[in-house]
Protein backbone atom coordinates (compact mmCIF):
# COMPACT_ATOMS: atom_id res chain seq x y z
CA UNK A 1 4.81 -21.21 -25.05
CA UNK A 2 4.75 -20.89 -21.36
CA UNK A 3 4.25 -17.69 -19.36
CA UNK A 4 8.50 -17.76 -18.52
CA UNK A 5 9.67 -18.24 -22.12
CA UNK A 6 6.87 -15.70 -23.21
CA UNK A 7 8.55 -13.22 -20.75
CA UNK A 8 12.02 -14.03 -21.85
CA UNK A 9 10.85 -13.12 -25.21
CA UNK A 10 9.59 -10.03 -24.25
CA UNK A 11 12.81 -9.12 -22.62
CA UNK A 12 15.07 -9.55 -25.30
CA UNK A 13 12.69 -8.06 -27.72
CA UNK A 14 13.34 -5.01 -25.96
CA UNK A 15 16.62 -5.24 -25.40
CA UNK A 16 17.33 -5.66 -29.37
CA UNK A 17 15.44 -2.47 -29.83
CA UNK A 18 17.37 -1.01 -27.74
CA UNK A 19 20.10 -2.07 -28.95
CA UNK A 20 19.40 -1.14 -32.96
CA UNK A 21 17.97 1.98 -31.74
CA UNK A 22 21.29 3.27 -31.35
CA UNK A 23 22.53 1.26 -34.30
CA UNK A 24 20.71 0.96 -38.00
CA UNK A 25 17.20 1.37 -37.33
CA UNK A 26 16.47 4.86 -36.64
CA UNK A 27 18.20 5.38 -40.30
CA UNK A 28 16.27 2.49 -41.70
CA UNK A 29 13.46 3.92 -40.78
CA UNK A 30 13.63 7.00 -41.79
CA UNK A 31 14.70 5.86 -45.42
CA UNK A 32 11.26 4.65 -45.67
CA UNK A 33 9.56 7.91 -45.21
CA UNK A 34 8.79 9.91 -48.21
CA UNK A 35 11.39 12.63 -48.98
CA UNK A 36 13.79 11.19 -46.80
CA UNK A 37 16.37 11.36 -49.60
CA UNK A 38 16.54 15.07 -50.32
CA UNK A 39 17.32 15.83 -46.45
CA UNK A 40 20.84 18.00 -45.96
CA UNK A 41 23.20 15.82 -43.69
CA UNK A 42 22.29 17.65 -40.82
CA UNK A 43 18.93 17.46 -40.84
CA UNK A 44 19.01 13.65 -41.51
CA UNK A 45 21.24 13.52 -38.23
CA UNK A 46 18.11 15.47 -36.40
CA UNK A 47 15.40 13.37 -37.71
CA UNK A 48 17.44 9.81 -36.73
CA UNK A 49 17.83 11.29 -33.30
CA UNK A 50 14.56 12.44 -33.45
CA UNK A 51 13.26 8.85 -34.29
CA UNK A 52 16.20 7.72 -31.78
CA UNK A 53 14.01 9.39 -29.15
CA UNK A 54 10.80 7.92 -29.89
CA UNK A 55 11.79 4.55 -30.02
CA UNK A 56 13.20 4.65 -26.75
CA UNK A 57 10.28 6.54 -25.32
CA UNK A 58 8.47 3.70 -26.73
CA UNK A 59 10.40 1.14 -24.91
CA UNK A 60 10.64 3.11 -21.71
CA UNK A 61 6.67 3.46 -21.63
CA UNK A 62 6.33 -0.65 -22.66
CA UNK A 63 8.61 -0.98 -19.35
CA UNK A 64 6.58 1.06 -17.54
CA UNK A 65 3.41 -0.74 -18.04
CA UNK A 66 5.29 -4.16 -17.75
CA UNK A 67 6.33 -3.11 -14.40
CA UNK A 68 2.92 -1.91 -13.15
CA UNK A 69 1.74 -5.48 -14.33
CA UNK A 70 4.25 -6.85 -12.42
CA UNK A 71 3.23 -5.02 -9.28
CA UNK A 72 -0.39 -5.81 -9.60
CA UNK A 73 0.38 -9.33 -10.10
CA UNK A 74 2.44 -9.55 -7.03
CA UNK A 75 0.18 -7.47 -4.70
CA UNK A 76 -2.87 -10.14 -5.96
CA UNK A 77 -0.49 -13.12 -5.11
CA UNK A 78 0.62 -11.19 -2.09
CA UNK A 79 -3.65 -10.94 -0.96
CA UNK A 80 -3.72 -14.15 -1.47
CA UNK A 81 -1.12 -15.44 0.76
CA UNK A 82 -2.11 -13.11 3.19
CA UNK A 83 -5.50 -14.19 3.02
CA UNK A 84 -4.49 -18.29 3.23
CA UNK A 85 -2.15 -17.62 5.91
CA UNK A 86 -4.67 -16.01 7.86
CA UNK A 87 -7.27 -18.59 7.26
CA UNK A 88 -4.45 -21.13 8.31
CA UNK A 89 -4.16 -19.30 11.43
CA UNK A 90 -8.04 -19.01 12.04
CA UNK A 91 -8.36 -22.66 11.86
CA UNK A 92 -5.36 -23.60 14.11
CA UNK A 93 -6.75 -21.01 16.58
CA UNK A 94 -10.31 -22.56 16.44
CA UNK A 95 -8.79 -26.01 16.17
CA UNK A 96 -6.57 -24.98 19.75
CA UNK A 97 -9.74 -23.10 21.36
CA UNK A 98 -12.07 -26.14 21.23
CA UNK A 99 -9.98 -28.34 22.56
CA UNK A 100 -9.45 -26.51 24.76
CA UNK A 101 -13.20 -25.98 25.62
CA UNK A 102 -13.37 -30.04 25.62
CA UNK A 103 -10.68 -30.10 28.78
CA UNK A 104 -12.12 -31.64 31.69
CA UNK A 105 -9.42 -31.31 34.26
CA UNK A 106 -8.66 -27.13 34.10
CA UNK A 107 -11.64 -25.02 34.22
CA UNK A 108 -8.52 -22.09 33.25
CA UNK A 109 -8.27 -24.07 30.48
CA UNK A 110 -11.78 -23.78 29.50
CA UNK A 111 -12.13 -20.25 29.92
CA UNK A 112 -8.77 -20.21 27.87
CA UNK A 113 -11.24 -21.60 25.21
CA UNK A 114 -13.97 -20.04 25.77
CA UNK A 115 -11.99 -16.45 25.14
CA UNK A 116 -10.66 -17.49 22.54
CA UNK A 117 -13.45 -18.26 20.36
CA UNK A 118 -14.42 -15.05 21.36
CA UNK A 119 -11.55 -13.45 19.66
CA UNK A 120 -12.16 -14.96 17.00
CA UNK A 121 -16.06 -13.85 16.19
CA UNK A 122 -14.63 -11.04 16.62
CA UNK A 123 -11.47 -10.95 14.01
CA UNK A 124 -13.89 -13.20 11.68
CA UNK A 125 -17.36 -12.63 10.95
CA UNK A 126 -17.49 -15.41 8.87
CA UNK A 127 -16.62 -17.99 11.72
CA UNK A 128 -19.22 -16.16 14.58
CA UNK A 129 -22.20 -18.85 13.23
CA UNK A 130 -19.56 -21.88 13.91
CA UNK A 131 -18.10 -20.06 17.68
CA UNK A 132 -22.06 -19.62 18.40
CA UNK A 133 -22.74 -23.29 18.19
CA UNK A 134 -19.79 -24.72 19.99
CA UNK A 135 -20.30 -22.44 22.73
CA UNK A 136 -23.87 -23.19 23.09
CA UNK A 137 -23.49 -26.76 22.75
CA UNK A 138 -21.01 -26.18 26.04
CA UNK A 139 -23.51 -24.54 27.70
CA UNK A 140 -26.43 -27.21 26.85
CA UNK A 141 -24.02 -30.07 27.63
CA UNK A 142 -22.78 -28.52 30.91
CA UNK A 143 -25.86 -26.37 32.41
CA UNK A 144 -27.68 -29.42 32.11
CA UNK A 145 -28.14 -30.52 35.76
CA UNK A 146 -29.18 -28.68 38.79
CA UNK A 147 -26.15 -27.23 40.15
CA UNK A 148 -26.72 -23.65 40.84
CA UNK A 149 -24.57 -21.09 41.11
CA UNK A 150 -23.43 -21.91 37.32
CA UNK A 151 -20.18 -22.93 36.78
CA UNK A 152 -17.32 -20.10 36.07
CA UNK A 153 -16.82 -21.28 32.52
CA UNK A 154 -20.40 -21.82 31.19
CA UNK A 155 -21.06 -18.34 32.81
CA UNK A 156 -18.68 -17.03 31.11
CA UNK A 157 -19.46 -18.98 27.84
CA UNK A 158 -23.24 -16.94 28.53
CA UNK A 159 -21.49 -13.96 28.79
CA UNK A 160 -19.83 -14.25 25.42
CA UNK A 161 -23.26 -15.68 23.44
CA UNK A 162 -25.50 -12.85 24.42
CA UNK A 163 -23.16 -9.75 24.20
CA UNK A 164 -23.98 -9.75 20.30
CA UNK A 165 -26.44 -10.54 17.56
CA UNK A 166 -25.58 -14.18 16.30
CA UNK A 167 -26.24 -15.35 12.43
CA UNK A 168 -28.42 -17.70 13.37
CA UNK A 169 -28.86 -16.63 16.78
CA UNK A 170 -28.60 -19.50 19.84
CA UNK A 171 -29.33 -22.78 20.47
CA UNK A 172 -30.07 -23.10 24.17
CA UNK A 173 -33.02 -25.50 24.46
CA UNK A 174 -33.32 -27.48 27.58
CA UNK A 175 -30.79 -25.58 29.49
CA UNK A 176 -30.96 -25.01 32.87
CA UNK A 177 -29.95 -21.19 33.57
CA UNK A 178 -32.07 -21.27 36.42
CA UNK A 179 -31.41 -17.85 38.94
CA UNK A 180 -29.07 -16.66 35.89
CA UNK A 181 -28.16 -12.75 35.52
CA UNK A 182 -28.47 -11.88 31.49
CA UNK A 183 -29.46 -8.33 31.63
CA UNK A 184 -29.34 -6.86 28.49
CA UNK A 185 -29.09 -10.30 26.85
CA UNK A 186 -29.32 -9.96 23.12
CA UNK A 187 -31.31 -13.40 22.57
CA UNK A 188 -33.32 -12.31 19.13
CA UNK A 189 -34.17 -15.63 17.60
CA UNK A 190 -32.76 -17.72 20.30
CA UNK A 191 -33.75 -21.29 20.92
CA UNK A 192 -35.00 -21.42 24.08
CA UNK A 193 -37.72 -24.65 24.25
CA UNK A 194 -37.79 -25.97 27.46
CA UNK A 195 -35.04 -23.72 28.91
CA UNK A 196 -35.17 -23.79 32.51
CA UNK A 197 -34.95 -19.60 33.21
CA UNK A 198 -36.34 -19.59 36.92
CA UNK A 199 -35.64 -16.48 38.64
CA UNK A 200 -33.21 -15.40 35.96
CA UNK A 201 -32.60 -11.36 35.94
CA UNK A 202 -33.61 -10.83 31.73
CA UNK A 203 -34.08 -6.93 32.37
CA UNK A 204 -33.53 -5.27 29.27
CA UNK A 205 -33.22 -8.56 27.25
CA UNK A 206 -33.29 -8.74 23.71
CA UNK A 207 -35.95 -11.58 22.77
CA UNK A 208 -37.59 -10.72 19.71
CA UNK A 209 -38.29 -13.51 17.37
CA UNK A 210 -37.04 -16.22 20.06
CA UNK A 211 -38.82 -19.51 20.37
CA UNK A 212 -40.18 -20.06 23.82
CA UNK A 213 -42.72 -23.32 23.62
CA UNK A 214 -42.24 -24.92 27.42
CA UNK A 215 -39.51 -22.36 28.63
CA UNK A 216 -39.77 -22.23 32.53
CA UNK A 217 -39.53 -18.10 32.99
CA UNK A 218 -40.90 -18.59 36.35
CA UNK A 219 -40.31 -15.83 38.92
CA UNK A 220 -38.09 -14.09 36.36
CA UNK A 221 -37.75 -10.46 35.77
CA UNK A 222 -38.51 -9.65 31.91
CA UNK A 223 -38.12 -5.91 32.80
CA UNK A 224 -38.01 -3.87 29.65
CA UNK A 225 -37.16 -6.94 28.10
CA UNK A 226 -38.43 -7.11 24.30
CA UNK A 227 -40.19 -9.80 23.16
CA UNK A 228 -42.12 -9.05 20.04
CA UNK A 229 -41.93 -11.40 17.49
CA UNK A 230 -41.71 -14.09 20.01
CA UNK A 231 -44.61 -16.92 20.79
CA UNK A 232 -44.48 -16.73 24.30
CA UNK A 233 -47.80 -18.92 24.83
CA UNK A 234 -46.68 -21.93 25.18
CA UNK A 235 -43.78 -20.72 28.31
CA UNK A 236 -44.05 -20.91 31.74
CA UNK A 237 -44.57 -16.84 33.24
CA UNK A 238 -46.18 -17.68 36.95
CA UNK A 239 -44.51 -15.10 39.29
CA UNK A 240 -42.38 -13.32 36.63
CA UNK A 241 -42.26 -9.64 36.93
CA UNK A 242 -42.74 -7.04 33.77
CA UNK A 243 -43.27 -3.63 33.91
CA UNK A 244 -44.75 -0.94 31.36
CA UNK A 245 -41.65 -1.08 28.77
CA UNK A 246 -41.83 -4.75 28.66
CA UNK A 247 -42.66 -5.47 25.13
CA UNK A 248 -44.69 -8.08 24.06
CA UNK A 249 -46.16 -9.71 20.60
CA UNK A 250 -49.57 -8.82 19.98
CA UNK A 251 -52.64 -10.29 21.30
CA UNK A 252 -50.23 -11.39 24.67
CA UNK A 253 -52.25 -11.15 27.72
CA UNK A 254 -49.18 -10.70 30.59
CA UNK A 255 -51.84 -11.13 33.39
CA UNK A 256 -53.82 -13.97 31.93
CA UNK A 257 -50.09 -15.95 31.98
CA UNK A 258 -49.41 -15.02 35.93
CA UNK A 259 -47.15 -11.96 35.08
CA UNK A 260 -46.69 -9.40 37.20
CA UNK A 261 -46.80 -6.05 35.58
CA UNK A 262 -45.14 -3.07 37.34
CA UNK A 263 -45.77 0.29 35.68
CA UNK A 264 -42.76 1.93 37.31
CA UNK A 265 -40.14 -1.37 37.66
CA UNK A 266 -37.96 1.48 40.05
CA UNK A 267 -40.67 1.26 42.53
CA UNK A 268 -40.34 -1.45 44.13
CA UNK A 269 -36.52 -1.75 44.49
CA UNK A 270 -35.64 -1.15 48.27
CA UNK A 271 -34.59 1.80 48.80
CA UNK A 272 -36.12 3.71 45.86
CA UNK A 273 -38.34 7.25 46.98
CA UNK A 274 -41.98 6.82 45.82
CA UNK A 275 -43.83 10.01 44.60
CA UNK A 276 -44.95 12.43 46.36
């Protein structure tokens, strides 16, 4: 039987009790109860309309739960339209934003893009591992000459990769983000092998865990920057500046790697009052 036949079934199940309840049964019924014979008229008239009543109770409370059935099955199928539509709309919005991103002629368009992936890491969790790796693949493939000051759209891609915490954090090997500013940069267990980072302003960074074999961080300013849980042996630090909240992994010798530690990294900014 299928589920539509089964609930036409149903349905005029109820409807015959209904119907007899008014009719025969609430006196058939009651002739099968013990004693029912010796009842006075009037008190048989009471006890059908008593039985009368329960049936229909009965039949009221069996529509009652039928309905809140029906409700619950409708607000499921309801979830999961929503939940299809929106994943329809996800995927035209990611399928719009990278080709976008891929448009050589309108940097607008790119940025266009590059927002719009944004959006959606943040609307969809689930999506912020893929948005992480298209957008770092655009920086990669674009930051990957000498051209200094950075484009607008790769520095805004940047801006949108290290405002938050990624899965799987970023792949930026071999970049060049030389002179970049990422202060504050959350870059915890970025790849960053052979990134060219000259001169970039990484005050306050975020680097714990990141891989750093052959990163250039030449002349840049790791200012409070936190890098425990990185291997910073293997990177480039001639020139770069630190000070005393710069945190580093254990057994990291700043000075033995050219670093330049600053205990107070207001010091030295023009301008600033030294102690008394």
């Amino acid at each position: 039987m299928t589920r539509r036949a089964g609930l036409w079934a149903a349905v005029v199940l109820l409807v015959a009790v209904v119907v007899l309840a008014f009719g025969p049964l609430p006196g058939a019924l009651l002739d099968r109860t013990e004693g029912a014979g010796e009842l006075e008229p009037g008190d048989r008239i009471s006890a059908e309309s008593d039985i009368r009543g329960a049936l229909l109770q009965a039949v009221g409370g069996l529509l009652l739960v039928a309905g809140a059935v029906t409700a619950w099955r409708q607000l499921l199928i309801s979830r999961e339209q929503h939940a299809l539509s929106r994943r329809v709309a996800v995927t035209d919005a990611f399928a719009r934003a990278v080709e976008q991103l891929g448009d050589d002629g309108s940097v607008a368009l790119r940025l266009g893009g590059i927002y719009s992936l944004d959006r959606i890491a943040d609307d969809d969790p689930g999506e912020r591992g893929r948005v992480a790796e298209i957008l770092a693949a655009f920086v990669r493939d674009t930051a990957s000459g000498d051209a200094a000051p950075l484009p607008r759209d790769v520095t805004a891609a940047l801006a949108v990769l290290v405002r938050r915490d990624w899965p799987h954090g970023i792949d930026l090997a071999g970049a060049r983000l030389a002179d970049t500013r990422l202060p504050g940069a959350r870059l915890s267990r970025a790849r960053l092998a052979g990134t060219d980072l000259r001169g970039a302003d990484l005050t306050g960074a975020v680097l714990t865990g990141a891989r750093l074999d052959g990163a250039d961080l030449r002349r840049a300013d790791l200012s409070g920057a936190d890098l425990t849980g990185a291997d910073p042996r293997q990177a480039l630090f001639s020139g770069a500046r630190a000070d005393g909240a710069t945190r580093w992994p254990e057994g990291f010798d700043p000075a033995g790697h050219g670093l330049v530690t600053h205990p107070d990294r207001d010091q030295d900014r023009p301008g600033s009052a030294s102690a008394p």
